[in-house]
C-alpha atoms as a PDB file:
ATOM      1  CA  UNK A   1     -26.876 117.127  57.602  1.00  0.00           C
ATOM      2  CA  UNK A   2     -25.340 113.774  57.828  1.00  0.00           C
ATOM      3  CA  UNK A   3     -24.014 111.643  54.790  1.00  0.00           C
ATOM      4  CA  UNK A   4     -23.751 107.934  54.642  1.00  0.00           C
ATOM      5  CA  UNK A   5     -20.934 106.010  52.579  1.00  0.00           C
ATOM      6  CA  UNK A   6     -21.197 102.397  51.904  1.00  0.00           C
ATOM      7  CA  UNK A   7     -18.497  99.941  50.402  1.00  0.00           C
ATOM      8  CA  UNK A   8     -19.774  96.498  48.913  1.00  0.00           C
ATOM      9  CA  UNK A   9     -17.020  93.927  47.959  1.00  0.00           C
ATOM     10  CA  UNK A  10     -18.106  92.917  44.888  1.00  0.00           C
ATOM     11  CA  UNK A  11     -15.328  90.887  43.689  1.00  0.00           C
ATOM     12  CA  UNK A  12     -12.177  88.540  45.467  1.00  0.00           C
ATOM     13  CA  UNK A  13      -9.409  87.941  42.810  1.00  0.00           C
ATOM     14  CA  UNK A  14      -6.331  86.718  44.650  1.00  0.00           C
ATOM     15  CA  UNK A  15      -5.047  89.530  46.652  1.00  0.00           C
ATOM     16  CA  UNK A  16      -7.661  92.061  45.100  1.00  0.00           C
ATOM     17  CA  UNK A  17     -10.621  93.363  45.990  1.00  0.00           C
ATOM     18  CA  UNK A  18     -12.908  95.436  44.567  1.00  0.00           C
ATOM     19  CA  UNK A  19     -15.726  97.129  46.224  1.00  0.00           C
ATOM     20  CA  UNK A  20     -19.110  99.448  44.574  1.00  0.00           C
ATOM     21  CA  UNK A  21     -19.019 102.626  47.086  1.00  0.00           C
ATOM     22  CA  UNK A  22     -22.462 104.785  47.060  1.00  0.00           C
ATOM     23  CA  UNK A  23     -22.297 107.779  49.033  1.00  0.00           C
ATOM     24  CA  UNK A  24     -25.745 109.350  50.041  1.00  0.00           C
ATOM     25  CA  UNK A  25     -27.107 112.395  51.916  1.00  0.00           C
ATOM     26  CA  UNK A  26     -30.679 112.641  53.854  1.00  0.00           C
ATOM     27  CA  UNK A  27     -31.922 113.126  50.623  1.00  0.00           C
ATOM     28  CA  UNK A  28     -30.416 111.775  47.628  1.00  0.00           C
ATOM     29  CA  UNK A  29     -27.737 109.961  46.437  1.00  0.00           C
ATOM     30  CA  UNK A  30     -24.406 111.796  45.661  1.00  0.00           C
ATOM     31  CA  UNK A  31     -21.557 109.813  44.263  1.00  0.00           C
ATOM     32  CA  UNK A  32     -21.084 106.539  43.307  1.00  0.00           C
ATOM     33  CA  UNK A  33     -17.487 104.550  42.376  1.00  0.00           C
ATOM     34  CA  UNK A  34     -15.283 101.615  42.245  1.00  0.00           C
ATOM     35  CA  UNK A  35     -12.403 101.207  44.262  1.00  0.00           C
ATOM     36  CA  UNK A  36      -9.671  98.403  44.680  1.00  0.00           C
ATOM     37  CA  UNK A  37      -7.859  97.508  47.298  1.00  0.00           C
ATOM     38  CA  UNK A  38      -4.654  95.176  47.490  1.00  0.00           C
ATOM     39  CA  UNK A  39      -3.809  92.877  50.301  1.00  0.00           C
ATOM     40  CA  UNK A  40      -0.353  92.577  51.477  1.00  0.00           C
ATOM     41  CA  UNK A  41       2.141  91.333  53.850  1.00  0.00           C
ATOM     42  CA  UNK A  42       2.991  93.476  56.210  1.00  0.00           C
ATOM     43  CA  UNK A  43       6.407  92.225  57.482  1.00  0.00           C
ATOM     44  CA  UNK A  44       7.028  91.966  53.480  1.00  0.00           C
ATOM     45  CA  UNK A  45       6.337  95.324  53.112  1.00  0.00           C
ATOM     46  CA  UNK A  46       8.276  96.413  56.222  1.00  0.00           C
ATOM     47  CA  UNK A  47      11.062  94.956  54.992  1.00  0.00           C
ATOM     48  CA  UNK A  48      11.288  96.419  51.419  1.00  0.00           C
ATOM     49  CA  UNK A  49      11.112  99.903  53.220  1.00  0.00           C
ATOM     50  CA  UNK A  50      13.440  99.008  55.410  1.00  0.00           C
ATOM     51  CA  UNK A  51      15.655  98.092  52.318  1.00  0.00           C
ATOM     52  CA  UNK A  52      14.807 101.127  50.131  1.00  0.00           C
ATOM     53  CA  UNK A  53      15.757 103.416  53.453  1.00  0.00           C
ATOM     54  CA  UNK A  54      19.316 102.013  53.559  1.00  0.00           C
ATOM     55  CA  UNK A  55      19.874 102.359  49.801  1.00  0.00           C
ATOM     56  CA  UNK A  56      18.899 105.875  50.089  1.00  0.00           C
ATOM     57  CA  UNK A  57      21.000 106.479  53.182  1.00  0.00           C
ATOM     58  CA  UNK A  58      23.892 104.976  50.903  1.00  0.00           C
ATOM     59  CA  UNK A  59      23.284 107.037  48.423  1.00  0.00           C
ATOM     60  CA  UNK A  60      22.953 110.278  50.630  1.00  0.00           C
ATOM     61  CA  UNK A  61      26.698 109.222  51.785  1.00  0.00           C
ATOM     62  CA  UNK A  62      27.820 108.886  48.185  1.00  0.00           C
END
């Protein structure tokens, strides 16, 4: 049996976006849901892990 899952944006706001997800088999429809998903930076978010791993590493040493 196959099942099908489909995400439509519904909504931009900003950096957010929220989708409508309906998930359906060959005969029916099975779930249904929202879902949102932020947008970020990459190298921003690199960074504060990069960050975050030293100050643990200090700590560790501590």
């Amino acid at each position: 049996m196959k099942v099908r899952a489909e995400a439509f944006l519904k909504e931009i706001n900003g950096r957010r976006l929220f989708l409508d997800i309906v998930v359906r088999d060959e005969f029916e429809e099975i779930a249904r849901g929202q879902n949102e998903q932020i947008i970020v930076s990459a190298d921003r978010f690199l960074e504060t892990v990069k960050q975050k791993e030293a100050l643990a590493r200090t700590r560790e040493g501590a």
